[in-house]
PDB file of N, CA and C in Angstrom:
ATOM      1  N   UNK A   1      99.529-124.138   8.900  1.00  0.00           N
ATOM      2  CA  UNK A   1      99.763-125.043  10.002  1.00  0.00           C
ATOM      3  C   UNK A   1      98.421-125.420  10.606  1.00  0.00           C
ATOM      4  N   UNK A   2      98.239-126.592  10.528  1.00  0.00           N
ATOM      5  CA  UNK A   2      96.668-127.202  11.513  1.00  0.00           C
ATOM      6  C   UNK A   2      97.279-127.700  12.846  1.00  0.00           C
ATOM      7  N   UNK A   3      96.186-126.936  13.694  1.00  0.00           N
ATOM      8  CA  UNK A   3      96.727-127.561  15.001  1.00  0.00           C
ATOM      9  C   UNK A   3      95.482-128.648  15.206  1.00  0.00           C
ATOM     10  N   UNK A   4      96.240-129.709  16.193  1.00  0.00           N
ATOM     11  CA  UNK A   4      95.121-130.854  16.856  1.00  0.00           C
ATOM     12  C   UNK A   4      94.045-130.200  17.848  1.00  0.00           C
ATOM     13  N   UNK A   5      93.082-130.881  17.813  1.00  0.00           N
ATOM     14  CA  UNK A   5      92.381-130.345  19.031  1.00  0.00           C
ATOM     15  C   UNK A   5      93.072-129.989  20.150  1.00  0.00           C
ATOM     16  N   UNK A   6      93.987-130.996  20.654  1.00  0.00           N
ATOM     17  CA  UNK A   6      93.840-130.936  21.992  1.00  0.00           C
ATOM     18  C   UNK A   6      95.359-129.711  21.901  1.00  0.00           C
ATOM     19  N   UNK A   7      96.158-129.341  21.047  1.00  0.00           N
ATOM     20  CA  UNK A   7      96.778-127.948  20.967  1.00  0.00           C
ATOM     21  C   UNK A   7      96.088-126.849  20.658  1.00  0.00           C
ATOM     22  N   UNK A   8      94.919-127.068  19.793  1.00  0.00           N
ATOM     23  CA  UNK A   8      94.067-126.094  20.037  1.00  0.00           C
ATOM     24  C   UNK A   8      93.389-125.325  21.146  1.00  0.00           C
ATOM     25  N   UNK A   9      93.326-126.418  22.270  1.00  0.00           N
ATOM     26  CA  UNK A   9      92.706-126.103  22.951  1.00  0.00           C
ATOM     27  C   UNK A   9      93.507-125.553  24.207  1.00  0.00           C
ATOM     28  N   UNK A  10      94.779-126.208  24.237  1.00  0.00           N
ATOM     29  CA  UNK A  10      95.517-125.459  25.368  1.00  0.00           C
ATOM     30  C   UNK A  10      95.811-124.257  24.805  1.00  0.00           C
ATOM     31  N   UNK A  11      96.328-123.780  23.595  1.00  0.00           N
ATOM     32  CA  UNK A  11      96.586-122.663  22.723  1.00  0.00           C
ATOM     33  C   UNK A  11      95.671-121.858  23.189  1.00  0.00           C
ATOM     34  N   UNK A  12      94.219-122.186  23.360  1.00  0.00           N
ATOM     35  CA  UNK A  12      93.204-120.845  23.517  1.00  0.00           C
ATOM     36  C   UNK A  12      93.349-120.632  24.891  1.00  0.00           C
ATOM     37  N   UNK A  13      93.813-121.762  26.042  1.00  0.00           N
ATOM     38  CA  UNK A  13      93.526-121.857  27.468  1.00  0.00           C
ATOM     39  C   UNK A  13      95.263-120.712  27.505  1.00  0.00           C
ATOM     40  N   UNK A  14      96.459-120.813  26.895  1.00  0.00           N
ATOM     41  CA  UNK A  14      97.229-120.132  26.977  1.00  0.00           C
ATOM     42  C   UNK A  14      96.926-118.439  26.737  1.00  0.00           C
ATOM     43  N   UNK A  15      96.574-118.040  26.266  1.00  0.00           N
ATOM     44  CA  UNK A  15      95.982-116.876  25.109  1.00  0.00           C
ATOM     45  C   UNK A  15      94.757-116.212  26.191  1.00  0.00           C
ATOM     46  N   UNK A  16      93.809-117.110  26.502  1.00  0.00           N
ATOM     47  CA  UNK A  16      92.902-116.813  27.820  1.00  0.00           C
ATOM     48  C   UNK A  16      93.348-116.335  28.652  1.00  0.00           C
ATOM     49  N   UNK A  17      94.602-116.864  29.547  1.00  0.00           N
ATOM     50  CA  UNK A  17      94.905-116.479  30.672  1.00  0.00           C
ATOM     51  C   UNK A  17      95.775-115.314  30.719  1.00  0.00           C
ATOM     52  N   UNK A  18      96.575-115.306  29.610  1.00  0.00           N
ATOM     53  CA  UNK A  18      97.403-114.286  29.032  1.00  0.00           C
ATOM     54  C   UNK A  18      96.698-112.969  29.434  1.00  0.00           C
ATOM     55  N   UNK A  19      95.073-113.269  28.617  1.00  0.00           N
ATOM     56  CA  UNK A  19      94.916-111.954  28.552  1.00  0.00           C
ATOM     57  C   UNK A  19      93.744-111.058  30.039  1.00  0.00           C
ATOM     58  N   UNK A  20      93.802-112.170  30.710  1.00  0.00           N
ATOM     59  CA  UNK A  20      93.054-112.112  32.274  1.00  0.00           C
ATOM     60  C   UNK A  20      94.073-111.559  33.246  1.00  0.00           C
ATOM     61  N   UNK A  21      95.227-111.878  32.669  1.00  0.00           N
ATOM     62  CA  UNK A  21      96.255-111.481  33.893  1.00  0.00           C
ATOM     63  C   UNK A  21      96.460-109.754  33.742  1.00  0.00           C
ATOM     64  N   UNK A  22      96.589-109.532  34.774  1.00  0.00           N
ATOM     65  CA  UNK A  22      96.700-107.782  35.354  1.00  0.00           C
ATOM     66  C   UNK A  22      97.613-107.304  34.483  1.00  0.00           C
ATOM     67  N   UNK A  23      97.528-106.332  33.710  1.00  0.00           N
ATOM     68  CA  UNK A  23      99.060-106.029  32.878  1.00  0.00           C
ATOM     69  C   UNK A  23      99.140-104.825  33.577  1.00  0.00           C
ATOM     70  N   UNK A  24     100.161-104.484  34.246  1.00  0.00           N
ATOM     71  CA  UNK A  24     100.901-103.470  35.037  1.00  0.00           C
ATOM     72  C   UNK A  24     102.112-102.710  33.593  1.00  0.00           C
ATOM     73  N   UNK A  25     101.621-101.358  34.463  1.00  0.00           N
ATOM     74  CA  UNK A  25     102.482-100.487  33.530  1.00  0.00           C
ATOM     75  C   UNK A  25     103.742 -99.757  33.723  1.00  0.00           C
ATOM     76  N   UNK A  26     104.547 -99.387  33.338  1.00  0.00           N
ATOM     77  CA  UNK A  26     105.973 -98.773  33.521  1.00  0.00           C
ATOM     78  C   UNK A  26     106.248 -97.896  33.193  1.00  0.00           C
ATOM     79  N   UNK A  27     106.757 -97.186  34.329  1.00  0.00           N
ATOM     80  CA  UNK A  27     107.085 -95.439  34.238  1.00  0.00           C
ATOM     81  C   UNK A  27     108.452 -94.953  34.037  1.00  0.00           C
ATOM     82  N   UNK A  28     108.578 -94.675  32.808  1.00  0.00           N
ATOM     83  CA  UNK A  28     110.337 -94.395  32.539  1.00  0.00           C
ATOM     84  C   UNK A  28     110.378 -93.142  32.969  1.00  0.00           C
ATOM     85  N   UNK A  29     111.386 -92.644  33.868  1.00  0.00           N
ATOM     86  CA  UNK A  29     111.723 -91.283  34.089  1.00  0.00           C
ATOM     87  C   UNK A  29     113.272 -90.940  33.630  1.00  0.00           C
ATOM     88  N   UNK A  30     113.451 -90.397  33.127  1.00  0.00           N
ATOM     89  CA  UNK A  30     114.219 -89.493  32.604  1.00  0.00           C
ATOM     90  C   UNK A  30     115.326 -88.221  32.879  1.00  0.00           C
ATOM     91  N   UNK A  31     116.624 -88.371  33.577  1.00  0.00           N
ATOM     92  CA  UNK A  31     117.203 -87.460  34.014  1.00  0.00           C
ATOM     93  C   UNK A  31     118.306 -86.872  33.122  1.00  0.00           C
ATOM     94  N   UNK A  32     118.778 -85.318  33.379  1.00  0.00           N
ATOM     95  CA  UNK A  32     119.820 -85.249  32.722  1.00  0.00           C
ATOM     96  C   UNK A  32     121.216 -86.355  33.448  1.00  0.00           C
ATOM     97  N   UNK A  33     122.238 -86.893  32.572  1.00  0.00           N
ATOM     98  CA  UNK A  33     123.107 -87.418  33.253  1.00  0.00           C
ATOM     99  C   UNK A  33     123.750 -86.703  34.345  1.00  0.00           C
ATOM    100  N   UNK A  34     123.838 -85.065  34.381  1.00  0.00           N
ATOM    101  CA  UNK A  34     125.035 -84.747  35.212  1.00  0.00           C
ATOM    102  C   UNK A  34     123.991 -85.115  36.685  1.00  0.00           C
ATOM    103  N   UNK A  35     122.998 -84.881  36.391  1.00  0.00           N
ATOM    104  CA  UNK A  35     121.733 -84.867  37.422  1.00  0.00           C
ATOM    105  C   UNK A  35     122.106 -86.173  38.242  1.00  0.00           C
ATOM    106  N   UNK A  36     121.982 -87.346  37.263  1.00  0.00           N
ATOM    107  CA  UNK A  36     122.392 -88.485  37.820  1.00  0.00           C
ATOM    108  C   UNK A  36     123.569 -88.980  38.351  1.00  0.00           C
ATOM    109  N   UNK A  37     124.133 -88.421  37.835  1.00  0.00           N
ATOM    110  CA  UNK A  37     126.090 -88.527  38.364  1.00  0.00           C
ATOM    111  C   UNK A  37     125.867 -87.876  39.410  1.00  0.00           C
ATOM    112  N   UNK A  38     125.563 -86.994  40.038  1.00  0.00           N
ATOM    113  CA  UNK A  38     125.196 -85.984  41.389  1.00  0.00           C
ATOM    114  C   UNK A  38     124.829 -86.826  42.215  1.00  0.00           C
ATOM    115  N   UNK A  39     123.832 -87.418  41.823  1.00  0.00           N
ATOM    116  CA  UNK A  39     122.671 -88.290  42.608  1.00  0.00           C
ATOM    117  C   UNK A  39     123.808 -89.851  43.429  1.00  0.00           C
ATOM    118  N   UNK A  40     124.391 -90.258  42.247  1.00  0.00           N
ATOM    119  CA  UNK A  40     125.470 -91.107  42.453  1.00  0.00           C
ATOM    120  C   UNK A  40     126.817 -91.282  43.551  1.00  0.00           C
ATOM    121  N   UNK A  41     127.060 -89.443  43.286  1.00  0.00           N
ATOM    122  CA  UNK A  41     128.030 -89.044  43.813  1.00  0.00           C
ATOM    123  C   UNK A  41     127.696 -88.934  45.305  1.00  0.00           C
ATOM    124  N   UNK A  42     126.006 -88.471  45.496  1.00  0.00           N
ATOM    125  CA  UNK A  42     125.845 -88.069  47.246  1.00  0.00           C
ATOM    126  C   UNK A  42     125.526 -89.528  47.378  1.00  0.00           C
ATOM    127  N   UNK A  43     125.148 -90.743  47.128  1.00  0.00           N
ATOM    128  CA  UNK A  43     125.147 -92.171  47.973  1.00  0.00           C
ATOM    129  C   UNK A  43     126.477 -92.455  48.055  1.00  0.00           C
ATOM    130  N   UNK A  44     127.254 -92.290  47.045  1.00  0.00           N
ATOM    131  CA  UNK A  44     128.881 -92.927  47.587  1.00  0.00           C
ATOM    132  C   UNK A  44     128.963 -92.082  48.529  1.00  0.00           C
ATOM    133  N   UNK A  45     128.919 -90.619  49.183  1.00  0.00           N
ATOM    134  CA  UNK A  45     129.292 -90.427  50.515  1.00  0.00           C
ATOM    135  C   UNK A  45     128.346 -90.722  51.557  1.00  0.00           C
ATOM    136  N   UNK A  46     127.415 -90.933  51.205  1.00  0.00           N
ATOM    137  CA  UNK A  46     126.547 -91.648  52.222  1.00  0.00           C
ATOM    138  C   UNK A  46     127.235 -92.933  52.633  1.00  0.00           C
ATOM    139  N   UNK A  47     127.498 -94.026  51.617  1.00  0.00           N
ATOM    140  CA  UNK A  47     127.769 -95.269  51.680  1.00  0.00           C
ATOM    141  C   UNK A  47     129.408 -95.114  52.569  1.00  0.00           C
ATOM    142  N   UNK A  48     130.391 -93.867  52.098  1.00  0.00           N
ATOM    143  CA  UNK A  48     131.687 -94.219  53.027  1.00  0.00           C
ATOM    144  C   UNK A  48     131.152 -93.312  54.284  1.00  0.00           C
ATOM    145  N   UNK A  49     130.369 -92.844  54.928  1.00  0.00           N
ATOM    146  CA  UNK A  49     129.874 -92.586  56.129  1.00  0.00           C
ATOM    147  C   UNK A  49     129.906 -93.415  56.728  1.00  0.00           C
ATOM    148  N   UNK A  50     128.667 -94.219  56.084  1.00  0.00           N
ATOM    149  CA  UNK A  50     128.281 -95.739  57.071  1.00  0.00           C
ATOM    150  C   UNK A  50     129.338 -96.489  57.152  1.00  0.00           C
ATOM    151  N   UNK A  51     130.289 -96.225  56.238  1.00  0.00           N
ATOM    152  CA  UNK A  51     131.346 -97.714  56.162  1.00  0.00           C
ATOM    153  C   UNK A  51     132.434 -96.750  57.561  1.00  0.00           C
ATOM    154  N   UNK A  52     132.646 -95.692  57.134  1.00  0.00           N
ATOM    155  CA  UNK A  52     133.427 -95.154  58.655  1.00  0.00           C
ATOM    156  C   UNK A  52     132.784 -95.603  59.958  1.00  0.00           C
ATOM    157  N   UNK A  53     131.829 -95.625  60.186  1.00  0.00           N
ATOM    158  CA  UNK A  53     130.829 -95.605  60.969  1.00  0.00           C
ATOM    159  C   UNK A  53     130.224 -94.105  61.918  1.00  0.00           C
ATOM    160  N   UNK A  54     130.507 -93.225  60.905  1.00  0.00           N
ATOM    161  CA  UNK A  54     129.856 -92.110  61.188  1.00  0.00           C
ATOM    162  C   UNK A  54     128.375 -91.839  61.294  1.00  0.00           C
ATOM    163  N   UNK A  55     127.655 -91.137  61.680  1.00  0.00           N
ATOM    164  CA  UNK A  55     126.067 -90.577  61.730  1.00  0.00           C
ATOM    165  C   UNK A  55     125.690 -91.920  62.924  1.00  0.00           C
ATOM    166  N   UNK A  56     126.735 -92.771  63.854  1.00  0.00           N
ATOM    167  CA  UNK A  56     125.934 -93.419  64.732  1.00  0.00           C
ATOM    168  C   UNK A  56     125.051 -92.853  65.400  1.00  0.00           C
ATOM    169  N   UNK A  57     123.578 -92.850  65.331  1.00  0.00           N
ATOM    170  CA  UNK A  57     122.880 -92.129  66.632  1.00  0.00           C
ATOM    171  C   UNK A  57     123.017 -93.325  67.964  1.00  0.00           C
ATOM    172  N   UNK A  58     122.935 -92.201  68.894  1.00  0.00           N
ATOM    173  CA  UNK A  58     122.534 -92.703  70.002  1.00  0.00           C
ATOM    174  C   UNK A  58     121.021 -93.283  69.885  1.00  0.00           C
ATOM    175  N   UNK A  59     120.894 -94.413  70.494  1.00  0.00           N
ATOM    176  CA  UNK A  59     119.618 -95.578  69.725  1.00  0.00           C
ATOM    177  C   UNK A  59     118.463 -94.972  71.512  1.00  0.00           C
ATOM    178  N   UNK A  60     117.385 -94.763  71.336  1.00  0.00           N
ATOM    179  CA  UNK A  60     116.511 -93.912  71.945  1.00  0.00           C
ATOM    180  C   UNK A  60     116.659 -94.722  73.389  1.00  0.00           C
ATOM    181  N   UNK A  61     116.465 -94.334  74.468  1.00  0.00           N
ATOM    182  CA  UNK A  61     116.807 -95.128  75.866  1.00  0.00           C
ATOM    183  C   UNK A  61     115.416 -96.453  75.979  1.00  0.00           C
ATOM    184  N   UNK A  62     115.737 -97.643  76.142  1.00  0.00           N
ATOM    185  CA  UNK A  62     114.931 -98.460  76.083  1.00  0.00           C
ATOM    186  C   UNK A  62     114.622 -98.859  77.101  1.00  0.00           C
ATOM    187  N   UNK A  63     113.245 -99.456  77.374  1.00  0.00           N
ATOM    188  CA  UNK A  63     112.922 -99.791  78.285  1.00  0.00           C
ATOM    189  C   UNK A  63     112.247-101.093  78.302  1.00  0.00           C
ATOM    190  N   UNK A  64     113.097-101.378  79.740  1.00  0.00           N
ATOM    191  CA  UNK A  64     112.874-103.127  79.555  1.00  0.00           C
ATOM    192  C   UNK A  64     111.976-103.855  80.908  1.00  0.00           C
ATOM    193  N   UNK A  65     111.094-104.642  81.138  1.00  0.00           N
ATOM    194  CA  UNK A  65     110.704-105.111  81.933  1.00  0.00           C
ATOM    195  C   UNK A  65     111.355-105.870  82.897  1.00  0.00           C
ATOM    196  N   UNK A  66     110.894-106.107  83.999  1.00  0.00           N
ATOM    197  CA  UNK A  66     111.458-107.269  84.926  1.00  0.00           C
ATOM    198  C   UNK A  66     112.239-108.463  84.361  1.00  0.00           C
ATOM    199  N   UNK A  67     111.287-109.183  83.557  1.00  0.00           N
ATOM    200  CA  UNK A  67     111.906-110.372  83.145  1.00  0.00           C
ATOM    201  C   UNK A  67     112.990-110.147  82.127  1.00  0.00           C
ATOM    202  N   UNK A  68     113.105-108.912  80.884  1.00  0.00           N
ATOM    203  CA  UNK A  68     114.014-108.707  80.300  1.00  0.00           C
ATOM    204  C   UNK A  68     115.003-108.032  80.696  1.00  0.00           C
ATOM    205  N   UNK A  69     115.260-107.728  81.868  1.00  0.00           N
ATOM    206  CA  UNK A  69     115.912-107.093  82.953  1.00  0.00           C
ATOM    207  C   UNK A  69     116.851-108.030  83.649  1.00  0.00           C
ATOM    208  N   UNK A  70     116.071-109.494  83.640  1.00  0.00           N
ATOM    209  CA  UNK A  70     117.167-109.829  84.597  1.00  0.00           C
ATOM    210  C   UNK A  70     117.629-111.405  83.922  1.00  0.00           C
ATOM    211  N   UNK A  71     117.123-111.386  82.451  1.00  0.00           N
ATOM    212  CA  UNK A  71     117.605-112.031  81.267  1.00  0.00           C
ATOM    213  C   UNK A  71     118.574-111.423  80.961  1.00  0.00           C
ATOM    214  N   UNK A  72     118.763-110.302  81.085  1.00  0.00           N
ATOM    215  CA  UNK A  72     119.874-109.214  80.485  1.00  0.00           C
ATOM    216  C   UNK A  72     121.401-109.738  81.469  1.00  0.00           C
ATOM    217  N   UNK A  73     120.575-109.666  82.538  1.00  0.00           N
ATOM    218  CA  UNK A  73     121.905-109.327  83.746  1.00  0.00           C
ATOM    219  C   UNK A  73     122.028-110.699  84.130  1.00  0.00           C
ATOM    220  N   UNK A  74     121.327-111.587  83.619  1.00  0.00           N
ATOM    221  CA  UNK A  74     121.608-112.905  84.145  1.00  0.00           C
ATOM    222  C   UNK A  74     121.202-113.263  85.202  1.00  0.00           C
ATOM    223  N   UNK A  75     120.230-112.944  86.446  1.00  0.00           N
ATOM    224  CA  UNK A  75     119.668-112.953  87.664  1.00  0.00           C
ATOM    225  C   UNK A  75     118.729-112.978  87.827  1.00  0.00           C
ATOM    226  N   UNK A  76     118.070-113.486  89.064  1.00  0.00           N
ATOM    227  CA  UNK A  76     116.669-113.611  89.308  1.00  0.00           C
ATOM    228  C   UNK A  76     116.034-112.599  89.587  1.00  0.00           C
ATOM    229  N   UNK A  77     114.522-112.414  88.859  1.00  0.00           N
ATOM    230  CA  UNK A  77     113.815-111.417  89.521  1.00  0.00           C
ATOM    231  C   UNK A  77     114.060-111.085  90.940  1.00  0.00           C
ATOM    232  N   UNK A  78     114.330-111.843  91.908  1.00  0.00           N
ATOM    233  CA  UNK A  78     114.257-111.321  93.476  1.00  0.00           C
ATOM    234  C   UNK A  78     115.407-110.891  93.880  1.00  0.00           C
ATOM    235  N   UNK A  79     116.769-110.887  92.910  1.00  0.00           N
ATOM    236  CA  UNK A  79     117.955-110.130  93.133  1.00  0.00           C
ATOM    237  C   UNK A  79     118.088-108.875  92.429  1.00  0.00           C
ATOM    238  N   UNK A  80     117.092-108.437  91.123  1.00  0.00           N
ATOM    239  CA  UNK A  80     116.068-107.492  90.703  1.00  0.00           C
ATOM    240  C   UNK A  80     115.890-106.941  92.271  1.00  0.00           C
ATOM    241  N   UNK A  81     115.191-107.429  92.680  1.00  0.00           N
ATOM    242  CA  UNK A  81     114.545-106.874  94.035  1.00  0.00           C
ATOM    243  C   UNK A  81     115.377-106.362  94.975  1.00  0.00           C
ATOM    244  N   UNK A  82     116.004-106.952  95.307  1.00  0.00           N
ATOM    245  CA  UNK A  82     117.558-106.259  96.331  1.00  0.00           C
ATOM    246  C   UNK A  82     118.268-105.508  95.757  1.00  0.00           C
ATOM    247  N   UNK A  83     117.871-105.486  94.539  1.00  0.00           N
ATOM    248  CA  UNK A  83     118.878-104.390  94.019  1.00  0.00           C
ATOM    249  C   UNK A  83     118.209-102.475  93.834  1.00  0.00           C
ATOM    250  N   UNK A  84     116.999-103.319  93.953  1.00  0.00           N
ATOM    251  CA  UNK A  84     116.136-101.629  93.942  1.00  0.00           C
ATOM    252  C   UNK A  84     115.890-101.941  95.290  1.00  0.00           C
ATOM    253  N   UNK A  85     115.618-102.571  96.238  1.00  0.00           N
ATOM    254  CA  UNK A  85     116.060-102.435  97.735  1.00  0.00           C
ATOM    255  C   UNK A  85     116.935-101.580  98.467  1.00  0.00           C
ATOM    256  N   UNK A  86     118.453-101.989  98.111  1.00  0.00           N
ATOM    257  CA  UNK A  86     119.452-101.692  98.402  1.00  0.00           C
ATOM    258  C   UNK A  86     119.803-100.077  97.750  1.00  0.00           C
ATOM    259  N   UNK A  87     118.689 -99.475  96.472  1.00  0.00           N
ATOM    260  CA  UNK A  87     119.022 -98.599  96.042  1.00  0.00           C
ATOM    261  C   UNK A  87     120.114 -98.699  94.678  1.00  0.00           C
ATOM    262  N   UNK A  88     120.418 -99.879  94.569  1.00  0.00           N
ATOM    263  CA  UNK A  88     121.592 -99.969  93.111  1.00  0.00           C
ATOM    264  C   UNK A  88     121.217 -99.718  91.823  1.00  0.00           C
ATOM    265  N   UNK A  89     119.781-100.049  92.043  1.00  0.00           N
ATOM    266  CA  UNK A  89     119.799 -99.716  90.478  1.00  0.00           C
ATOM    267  C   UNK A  89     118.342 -98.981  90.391  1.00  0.00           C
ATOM    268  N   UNK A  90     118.401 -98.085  89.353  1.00  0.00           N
ATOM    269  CA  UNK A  90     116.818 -97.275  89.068  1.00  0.00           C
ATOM    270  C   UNK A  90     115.997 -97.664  88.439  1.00  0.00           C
ATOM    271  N   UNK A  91     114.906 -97.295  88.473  1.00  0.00           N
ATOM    272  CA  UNK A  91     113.419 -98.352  88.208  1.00  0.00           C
ATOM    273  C   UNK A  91     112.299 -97.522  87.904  1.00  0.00           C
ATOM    274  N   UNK A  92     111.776 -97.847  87.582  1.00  0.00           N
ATOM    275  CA  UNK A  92     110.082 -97.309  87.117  1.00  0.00           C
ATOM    276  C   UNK A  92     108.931 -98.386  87.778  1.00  0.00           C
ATOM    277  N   UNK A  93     107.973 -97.659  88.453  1.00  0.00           N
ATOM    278  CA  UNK A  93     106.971 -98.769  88.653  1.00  0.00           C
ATOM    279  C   UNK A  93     105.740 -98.339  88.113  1.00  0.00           C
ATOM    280  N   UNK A  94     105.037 -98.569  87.429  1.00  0.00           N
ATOM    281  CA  UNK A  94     103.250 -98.581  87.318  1.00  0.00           C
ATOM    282  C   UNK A  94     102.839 -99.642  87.804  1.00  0.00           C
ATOM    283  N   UNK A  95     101.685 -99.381  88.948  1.00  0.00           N
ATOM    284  CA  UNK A  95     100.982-100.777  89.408  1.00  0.00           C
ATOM    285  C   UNK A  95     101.716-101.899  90.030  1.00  0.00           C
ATOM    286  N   UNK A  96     101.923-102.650  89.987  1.00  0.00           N
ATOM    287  CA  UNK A  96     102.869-103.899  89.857  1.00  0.00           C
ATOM    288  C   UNK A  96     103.910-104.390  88.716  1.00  0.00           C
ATOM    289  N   UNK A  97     103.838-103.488  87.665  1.00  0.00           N
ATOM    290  CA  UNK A  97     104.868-103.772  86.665  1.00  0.00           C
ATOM    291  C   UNK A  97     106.072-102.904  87.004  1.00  0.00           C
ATOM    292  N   UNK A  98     107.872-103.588  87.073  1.00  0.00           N
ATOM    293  CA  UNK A  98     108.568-102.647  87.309  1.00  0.00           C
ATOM    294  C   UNK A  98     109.121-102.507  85.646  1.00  0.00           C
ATOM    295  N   UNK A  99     109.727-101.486  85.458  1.00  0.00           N
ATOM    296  CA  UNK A  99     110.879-101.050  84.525  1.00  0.00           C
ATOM    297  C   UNK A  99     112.188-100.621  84.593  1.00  0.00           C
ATOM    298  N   UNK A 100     113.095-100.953  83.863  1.00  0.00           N
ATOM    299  CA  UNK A 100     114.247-100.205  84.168  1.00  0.00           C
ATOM    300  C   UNK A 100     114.831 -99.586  82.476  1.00  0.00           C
ATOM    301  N   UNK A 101     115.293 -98.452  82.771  1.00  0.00           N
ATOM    302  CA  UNK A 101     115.975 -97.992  81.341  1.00  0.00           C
ATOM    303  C   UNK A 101     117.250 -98.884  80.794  1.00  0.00           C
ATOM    304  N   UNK A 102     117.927 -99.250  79.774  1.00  0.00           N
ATOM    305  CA  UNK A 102     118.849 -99.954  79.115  1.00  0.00           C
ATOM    306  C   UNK A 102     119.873 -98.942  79.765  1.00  0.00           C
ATOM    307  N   UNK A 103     119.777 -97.348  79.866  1.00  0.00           N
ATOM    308  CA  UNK A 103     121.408 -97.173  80.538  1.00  0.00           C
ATOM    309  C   UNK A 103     121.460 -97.226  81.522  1.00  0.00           C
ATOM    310  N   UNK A 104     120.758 -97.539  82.177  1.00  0.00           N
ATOM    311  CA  UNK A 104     120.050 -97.334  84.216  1.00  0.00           C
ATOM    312  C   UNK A 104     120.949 -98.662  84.150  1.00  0.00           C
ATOM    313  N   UNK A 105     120.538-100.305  83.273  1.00  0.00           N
ATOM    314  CA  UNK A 105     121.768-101.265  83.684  1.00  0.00           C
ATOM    315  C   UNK A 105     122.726-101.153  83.058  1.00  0.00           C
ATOM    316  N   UNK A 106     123.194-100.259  81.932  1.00  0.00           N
ATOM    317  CA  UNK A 106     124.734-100.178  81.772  1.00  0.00           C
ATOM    318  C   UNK A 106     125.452 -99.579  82.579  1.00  0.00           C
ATOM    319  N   UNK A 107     124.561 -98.737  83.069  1.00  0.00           N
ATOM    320  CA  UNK A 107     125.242 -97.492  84.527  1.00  0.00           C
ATOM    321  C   UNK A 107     125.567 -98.710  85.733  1.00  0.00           C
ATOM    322  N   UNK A 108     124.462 -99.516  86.153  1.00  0.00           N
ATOM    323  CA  UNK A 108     124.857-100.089  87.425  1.00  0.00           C
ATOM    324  C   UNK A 108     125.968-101.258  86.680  1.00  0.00           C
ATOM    325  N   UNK A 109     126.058-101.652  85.248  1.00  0.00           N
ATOM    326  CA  UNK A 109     127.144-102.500  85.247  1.00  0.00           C
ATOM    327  C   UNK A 109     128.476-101.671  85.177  1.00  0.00           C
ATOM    328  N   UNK A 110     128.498-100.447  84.886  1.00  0.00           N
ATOM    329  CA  UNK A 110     130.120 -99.861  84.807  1.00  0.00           C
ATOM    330  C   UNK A 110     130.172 -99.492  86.282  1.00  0.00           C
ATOM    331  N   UNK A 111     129.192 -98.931  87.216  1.00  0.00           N
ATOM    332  CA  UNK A 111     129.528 -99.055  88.531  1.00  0.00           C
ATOM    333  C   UNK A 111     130.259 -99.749  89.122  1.00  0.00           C
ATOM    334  N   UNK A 112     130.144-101.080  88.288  1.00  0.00           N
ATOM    335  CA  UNK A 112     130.165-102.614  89.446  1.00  0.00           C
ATOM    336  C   UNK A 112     131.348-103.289  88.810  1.00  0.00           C
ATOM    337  N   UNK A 113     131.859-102.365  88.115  1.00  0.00           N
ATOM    338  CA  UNK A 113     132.983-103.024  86.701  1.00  0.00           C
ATOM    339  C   UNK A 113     134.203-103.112  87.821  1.00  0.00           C
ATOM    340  N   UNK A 114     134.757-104.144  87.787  1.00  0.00           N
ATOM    341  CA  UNK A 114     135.949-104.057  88.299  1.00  0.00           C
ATOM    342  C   UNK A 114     137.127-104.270  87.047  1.00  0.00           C
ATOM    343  N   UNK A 115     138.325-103.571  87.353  1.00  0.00           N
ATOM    344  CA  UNK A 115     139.667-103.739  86.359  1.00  0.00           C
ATOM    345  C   UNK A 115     140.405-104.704  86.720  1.00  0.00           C
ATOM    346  N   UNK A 116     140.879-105.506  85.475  1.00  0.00           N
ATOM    347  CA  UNK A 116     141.872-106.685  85.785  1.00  0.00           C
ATOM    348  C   UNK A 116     142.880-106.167  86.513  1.00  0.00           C
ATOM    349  N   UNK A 117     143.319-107.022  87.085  1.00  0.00           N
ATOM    350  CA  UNK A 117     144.929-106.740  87.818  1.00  0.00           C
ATOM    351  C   UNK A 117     145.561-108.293  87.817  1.00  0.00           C
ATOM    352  N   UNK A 118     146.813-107.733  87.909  1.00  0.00           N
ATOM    353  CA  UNK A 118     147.811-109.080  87.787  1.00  0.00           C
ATOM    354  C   UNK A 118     148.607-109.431  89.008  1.00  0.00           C
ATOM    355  N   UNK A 119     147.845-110.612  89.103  1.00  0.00           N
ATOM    356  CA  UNK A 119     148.386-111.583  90.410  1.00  0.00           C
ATOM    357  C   UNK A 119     149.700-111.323  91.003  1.00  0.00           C
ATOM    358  N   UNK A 120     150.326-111.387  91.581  1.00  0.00           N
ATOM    359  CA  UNK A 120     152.084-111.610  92.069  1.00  0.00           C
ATOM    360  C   UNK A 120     151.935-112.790  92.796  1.00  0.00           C
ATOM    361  N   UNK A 121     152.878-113.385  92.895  1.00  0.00           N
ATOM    362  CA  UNK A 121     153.075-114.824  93.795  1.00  0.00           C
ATOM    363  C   UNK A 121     154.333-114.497  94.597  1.00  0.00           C
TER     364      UNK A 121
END
């Protein structure tokens, strides 16, 4: 087979780059099967855990600033203010920055929770 120049020449530009590129290598590992069936067997109970919704942790107490504070609760910083005024809700201050913990406002919202009730006429 004769190639043309100009297949010749991409042919070598193919073959060039081929052999410039990084060749990465592959590590076969090797288990006995029962090994792997084991291995199999503890993610399916992992996997119907999560699907129960078991192992929820409690997610670490967060802490949120002023402005994500009263993005949260829907209110203005200065009703923020009457509210650690008035004592309703708990706070952290450094300096001029306040804080409040994520259950500090779930606490003052179940405080403040009122239960439906049904009208009479």
């Amino acid at each position: 087979m004769v190639l043309s120049g100009a297949s010749r020449n991409r042919r070598a530009f193919i073959l060039k780059y081929l052999f410039c590129q990084k060749i990465e290598t592959v590590e076969v590992i090797t288990i006995e099967s029962s090994a792997f069936k084991e291995i199999l067997s503890q993610l399916d109970a992992i996997k119907a855990s999560i699907d129960k919704g078991e192992n929820k942790k409690v997610p670490e107490d967060k802490w949120l600033d002023n402005d994500e504070a009263a993005a949260l609760l829907k209110v203005t910083k200065r009703t923020l203010q009457t509210y650690r005024d008035h004592g309703e809700i708990s706070f952290s201050q450094k300096g001029s920055k306040i804080y409040y913990r994520a259950s500090d406002i779930e606490e003052f919202l179940v405080k403040h929770h009122h239960k439906a009730f049904k009208y009479k006429r």
